[in-house]
N, C-alpha and C. Protein backbone atom coordinates (compact mmCIF):
# COMPACT_ATOMS: atom_id res chain seq x y z
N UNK A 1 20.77 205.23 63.34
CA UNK A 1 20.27 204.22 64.24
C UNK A 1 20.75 204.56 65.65
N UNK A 2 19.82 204.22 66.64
CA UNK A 2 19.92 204.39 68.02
C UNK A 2 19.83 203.57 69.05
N UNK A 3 20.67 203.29 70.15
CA UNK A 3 20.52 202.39 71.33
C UNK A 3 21.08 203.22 72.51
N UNK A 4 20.66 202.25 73.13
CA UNK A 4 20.12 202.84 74.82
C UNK A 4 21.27 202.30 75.20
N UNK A 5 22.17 203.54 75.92
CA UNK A 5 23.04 203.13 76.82
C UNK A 5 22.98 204.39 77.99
N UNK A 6 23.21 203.72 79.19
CA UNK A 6 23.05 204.65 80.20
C UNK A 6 21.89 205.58 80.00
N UNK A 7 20.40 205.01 79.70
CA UNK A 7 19.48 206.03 79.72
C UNK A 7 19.43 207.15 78.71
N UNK A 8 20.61 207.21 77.86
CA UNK A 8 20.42 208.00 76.79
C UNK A 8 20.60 207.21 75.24
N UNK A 9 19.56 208.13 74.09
CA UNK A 9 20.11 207.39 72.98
C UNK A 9 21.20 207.78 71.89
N UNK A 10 21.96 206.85 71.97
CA UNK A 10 23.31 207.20 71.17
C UNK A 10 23.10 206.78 69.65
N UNK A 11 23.98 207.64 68.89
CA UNK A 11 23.78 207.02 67.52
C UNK A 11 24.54 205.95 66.97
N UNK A 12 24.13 204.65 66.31
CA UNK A 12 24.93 203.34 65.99
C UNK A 12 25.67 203.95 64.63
N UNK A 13 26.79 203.19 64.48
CA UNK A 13 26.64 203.82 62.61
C UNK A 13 25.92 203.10 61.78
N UNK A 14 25.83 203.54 60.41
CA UNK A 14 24.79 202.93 59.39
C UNK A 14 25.38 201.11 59.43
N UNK A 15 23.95 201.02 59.37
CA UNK A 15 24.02 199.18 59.08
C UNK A 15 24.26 198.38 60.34
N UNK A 16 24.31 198.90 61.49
CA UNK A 16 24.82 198.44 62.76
C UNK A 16 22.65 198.45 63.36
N UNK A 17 23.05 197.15 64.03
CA UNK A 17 21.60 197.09 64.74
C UNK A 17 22.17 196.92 66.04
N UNK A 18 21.15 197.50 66.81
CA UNK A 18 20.93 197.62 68.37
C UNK A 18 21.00 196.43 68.97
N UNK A 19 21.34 196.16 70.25
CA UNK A 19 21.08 195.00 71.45
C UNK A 19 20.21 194.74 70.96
N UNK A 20 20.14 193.28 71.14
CA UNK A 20 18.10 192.82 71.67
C UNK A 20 17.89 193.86 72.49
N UNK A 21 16.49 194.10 72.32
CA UNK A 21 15.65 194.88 73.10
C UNK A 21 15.60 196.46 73.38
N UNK A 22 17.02 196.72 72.91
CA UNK A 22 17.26 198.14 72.83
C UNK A 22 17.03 199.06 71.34
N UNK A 23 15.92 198.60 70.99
CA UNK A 23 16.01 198.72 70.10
C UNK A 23 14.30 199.76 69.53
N UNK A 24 13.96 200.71 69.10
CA UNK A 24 12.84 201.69 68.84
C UNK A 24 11.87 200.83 67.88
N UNK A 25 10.42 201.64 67.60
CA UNK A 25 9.77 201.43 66.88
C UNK A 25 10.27 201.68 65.49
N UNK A 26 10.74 203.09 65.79
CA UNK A 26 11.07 203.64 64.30
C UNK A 26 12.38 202.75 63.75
N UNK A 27 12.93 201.84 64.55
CA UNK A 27 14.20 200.90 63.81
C UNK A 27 13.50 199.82 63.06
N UNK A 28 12.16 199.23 63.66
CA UNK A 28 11.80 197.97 63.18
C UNK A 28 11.15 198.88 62.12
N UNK A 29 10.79 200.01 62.08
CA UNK A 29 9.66 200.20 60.95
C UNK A 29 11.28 200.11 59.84
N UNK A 30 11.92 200.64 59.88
CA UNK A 30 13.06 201.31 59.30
C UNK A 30 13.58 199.58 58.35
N UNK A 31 13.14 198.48 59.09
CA UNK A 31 14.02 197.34 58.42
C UNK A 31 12.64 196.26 58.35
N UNK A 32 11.67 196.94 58.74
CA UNK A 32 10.52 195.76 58.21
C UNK A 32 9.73 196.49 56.54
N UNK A 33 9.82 197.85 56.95
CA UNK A 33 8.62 198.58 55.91
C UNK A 33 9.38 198.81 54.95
N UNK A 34 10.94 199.20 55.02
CA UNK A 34 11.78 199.68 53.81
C UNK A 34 11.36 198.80 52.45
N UNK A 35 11.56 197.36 52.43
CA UNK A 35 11.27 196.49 51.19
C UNK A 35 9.96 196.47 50.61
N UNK A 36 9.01 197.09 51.72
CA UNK A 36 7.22 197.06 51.06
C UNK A 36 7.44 198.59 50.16
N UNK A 37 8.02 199.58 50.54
CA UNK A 37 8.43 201.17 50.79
C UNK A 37 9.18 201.30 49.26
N UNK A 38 10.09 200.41 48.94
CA UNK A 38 11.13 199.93 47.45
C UNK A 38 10.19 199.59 46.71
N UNK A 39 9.25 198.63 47.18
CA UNK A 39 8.66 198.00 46.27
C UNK A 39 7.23 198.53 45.61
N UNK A 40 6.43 199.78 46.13
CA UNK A 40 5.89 200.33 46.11
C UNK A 40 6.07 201.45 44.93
N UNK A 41 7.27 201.83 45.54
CA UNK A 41 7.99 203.13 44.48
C UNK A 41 8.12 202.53 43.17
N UNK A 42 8.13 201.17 43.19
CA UNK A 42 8.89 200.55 42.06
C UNK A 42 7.77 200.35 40.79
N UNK A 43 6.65 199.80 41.79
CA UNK A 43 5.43 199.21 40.80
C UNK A 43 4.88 200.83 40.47
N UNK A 44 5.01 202.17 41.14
CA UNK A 44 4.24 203.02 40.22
C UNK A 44 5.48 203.44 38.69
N UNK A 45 6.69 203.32 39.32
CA UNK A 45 7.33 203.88 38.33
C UNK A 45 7.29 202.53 36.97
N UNK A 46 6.76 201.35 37.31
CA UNK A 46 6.88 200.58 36.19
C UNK A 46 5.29 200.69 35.47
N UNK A 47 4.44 200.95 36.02
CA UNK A 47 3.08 201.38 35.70
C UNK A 47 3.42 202.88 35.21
N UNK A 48 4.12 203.49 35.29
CA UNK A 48 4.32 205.10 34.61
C UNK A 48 5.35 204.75 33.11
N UNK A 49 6.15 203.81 33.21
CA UNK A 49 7.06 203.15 32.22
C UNK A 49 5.64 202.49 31.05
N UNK A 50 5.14 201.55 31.69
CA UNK A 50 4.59 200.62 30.93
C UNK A 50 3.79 201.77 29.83
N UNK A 51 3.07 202.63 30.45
CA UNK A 51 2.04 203.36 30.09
C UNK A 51 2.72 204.09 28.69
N UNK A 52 4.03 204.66 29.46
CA UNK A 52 4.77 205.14 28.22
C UNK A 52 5.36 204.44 26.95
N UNK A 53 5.92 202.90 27.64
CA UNK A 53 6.19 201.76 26.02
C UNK A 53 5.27 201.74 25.59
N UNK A 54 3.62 201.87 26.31
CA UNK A 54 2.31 201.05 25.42
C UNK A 54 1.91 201.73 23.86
N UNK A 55 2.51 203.69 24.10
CA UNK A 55 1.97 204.03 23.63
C UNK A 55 3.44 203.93 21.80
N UNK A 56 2.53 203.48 20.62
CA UNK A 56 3.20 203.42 19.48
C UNK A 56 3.70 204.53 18.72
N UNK A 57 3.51 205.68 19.05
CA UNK A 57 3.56 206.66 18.23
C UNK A 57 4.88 207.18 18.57
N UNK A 58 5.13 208.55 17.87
CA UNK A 58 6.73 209.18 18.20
C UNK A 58 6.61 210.59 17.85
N UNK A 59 7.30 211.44 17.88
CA UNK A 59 6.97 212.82 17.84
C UNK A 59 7.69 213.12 16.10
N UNK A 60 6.67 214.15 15.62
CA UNK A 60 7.31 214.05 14.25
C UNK A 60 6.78 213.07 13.52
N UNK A 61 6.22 211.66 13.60
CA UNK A 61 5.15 210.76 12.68
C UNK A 61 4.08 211.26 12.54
N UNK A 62 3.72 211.06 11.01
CA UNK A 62 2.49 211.67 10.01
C UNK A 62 0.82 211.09 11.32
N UNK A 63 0.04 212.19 11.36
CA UNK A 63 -0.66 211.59 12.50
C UNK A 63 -1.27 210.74 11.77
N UNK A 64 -2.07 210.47 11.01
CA UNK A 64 -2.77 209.18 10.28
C UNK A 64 -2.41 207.92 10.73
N UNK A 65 -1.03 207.60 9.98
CA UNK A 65 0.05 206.22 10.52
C UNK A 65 0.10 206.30 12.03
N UNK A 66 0.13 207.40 12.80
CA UNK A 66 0.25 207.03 14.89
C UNK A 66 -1.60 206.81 15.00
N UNK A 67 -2.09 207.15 14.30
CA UNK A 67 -3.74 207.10 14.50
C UNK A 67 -3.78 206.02 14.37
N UNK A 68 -3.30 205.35 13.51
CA UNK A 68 -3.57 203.69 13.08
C UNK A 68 -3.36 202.78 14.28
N UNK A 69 -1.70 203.19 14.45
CA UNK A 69 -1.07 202.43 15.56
C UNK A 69 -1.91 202.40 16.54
N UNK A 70 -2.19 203.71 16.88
CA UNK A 70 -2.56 203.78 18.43
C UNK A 70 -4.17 202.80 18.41
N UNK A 71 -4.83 202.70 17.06
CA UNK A 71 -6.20 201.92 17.03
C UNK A 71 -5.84 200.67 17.12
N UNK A 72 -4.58 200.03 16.86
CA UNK A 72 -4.50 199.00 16.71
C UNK A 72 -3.57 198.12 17.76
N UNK A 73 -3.08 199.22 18.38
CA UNK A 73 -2.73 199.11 20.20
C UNK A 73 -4.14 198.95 21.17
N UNK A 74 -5.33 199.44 20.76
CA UNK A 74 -6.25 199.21 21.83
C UNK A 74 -6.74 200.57 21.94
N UNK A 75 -5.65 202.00 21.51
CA UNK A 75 -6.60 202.90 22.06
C UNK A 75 -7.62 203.40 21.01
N UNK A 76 -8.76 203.63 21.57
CA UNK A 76 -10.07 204.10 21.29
C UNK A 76 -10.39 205.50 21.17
N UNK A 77 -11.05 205.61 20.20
CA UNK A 77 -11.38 207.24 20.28
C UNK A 77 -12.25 207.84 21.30
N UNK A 78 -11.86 209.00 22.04
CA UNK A 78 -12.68 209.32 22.95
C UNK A 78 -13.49 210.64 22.03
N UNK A 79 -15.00 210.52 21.83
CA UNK A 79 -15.58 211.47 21.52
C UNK A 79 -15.49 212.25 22.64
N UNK A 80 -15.37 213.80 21.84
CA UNK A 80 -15.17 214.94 22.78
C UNK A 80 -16.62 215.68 22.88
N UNK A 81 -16.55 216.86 23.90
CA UNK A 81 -17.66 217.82 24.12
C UNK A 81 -17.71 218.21 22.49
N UNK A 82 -19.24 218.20 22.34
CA UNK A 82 -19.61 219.39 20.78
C UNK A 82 -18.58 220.52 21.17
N UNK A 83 -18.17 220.81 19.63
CA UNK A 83 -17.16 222.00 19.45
C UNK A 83 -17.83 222.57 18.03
N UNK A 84 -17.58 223.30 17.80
CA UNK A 84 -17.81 223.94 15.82
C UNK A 84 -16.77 223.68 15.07
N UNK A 85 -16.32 222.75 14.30
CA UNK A 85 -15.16 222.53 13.89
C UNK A 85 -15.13 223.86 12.77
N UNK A 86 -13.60 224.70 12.79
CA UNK A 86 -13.12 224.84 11.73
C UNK A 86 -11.92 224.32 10.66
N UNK A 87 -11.49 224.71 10.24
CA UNK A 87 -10.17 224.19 9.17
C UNK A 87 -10.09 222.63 9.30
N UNK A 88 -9.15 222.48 9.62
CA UNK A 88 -8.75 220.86 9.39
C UNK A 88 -9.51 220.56 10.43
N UNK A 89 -10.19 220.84 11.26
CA UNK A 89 -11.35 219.69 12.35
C UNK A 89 -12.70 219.51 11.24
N UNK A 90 -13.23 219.94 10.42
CA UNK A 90 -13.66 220.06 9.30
C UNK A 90 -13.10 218.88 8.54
N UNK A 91 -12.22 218.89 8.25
CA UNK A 91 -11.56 217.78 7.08
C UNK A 91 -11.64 215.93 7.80
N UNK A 92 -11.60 216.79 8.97
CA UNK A 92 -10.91 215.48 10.32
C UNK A 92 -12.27 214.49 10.18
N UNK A 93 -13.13 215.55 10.42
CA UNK A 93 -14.63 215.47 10.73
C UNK A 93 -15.17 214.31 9.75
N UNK A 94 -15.11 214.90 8.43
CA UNK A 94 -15.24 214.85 7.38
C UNK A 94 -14.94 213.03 6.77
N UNK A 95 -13.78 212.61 7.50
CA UNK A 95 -12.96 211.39 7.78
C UNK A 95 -13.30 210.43 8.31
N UNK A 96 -14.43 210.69 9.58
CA UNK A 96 -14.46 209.90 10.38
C UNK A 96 -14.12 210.24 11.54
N UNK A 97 -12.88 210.98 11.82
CA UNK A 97 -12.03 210.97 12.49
C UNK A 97 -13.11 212.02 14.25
N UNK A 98 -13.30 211.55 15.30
CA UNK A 98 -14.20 211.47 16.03
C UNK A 98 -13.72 212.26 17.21
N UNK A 99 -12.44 212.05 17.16
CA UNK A 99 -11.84 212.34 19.05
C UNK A 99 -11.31 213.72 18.53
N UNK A 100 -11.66 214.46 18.28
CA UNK A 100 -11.29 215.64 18.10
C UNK A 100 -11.72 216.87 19.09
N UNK A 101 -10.45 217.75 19.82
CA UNK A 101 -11.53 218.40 20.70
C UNK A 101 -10.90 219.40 20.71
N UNK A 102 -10.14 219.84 19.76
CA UNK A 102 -10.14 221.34 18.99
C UNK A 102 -9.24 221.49 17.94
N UNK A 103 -9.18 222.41 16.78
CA UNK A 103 -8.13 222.46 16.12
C UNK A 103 -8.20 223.63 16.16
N UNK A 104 -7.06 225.05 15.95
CA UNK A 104 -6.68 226.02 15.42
C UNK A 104 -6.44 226.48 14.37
N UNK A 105 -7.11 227.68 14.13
CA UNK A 105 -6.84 228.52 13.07
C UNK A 105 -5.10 229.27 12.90
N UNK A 106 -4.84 229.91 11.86
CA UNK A 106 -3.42 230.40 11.69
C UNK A 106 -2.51 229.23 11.61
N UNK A 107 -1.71 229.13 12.94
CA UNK A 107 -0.66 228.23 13.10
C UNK A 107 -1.25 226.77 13.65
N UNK A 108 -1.14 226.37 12.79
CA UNK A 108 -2.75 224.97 12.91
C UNK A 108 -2.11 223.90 13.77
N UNK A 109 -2.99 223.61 14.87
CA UNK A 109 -2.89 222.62 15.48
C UNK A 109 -3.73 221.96 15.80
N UNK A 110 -3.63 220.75 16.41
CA UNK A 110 -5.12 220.04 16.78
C UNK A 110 -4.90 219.35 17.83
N UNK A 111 -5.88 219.10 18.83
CA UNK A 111 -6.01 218.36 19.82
C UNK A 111 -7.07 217.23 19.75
N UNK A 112 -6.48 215.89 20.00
CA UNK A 112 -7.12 214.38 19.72
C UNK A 112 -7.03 213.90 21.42
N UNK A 113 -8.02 212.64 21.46
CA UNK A 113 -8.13 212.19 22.83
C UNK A 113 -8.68 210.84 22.65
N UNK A 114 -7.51 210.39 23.30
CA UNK A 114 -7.83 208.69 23.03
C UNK A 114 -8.19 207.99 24.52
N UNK A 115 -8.97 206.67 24.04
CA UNK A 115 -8.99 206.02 25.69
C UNK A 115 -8.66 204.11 25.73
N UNK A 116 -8.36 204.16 26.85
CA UNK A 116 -7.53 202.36 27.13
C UNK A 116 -8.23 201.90 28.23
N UNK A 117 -8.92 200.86 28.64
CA UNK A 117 -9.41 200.89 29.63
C UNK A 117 -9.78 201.88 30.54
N UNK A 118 -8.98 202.34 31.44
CA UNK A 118 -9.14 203.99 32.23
C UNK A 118 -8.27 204.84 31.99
N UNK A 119 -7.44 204.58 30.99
CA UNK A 119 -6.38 205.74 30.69
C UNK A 119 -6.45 206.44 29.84
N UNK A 120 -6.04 207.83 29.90
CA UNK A 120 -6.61 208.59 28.95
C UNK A 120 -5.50 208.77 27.40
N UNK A 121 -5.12 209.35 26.91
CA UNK A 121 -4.03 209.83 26.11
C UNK A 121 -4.76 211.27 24.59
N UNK A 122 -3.69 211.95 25.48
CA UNK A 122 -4.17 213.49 24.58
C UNK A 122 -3.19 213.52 23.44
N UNK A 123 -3.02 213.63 22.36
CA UNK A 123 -2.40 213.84 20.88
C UNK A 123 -2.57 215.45 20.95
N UNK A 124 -1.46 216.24 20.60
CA UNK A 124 -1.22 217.15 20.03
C UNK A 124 -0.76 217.05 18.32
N UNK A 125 -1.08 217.74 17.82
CA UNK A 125 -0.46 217.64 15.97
C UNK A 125 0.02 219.12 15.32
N UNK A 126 0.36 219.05 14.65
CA UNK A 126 0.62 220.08 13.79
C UNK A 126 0.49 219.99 12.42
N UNK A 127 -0.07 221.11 11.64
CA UNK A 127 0.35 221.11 10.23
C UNK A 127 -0.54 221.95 9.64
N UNK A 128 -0.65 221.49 8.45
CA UNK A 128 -1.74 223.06 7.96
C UNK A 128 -2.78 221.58 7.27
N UNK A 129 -2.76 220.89 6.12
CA UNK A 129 -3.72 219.46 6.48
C UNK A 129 -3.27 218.54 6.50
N UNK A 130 -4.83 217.80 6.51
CA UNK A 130 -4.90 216.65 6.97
C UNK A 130 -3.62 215.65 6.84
N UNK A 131 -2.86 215.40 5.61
CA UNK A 131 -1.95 214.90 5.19
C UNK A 131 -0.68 215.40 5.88
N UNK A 132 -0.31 216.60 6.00
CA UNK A 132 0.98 217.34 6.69
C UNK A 132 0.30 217.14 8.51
N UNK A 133 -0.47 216.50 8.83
CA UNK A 133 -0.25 216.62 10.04
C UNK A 133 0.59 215.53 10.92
N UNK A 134 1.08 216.38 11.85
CA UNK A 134 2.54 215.01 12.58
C UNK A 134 2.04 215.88 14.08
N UNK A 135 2.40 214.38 14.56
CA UNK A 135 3.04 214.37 16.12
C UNK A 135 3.81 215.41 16.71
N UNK A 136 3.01 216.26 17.64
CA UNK A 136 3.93 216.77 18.32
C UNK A 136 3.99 216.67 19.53
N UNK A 137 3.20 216.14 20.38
CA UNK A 137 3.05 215.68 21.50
C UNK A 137 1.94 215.20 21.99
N UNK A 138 2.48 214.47 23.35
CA UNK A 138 0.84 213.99 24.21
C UNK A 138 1.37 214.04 25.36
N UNK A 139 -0.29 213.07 26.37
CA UNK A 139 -0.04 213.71 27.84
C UNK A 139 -1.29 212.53 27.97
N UNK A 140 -1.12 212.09 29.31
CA UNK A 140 -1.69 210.93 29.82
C UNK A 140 -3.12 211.93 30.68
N UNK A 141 -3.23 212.86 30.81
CA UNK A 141 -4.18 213.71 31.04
C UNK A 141 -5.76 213.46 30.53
N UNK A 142 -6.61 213.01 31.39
CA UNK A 142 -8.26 213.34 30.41
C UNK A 142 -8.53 214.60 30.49
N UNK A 143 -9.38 214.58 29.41
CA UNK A 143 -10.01 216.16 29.24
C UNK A 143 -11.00 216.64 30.11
């Protein structure tokens, strides 16, 4: 912080305010905008929180049982672009199972895509089938 003495500006120490009148733009922004500035930071990081409690699942749960959850939380299956299913997107297919927007051959994995109002949520899985497949991750990412 800074005030005007003798035509030059000196530095106040922290928490110290200027004379009346000697006082900058950048001080009032500094003690009017700071609490809009806190409070700003605050509501994305609780909108980045919320997003993360909303979702029911956990890494390592059988995907079926987080499939359930997550239908019965609100999220929706997002049908994906046509793909050719092989292996377990085949079985998936086969199920019902709709949001599918790829699985792998060999070391089998699959990619699922769910939707919440405007939010997206991507499922990663693992396993070789339908039954052995679990949670291995997601990502708030659309496809």
């Amino acid at each position: 912080m800074e005030h005007k003495a003798s035509g030059q500006w000196e530095a106040l120490p922290m928490g110290h305010r200027p004379p009346h009148g000697g006082h900058r733009q950048e001080i009032c922004w500094d003690y009017q905008m700071r609490p809009h500035l806190i409070a700003c930071i605050l509501l994305c990081c609780a909108s980045t929180i919320a997003s993360a409690t909303d979702i029911p699942i956990k890494e390592g749960m059988p995907f079926l049982s987080a499939r359930k959850a997550l239908l019965k939380h609100g999220w929706k299956p997002s049908v994906s672009k046509e793909m050719q299913p092989v292996g377990t997107a085949i079985e998936l297919q086969n199920m019902g199972i709709i949001e599918i927007e790829r699985c792998s051959q060999g070391v089998q994995y699959c990619e699922l895509h769910y939707k919440k109002n405007k939010q997206c949520l991507g499922v990663t899985t693992t396993g070789e089938e339908v039954a052995d497949l679990i949670i291995d991750a997601w990502d708030f990412r659309c496809p």
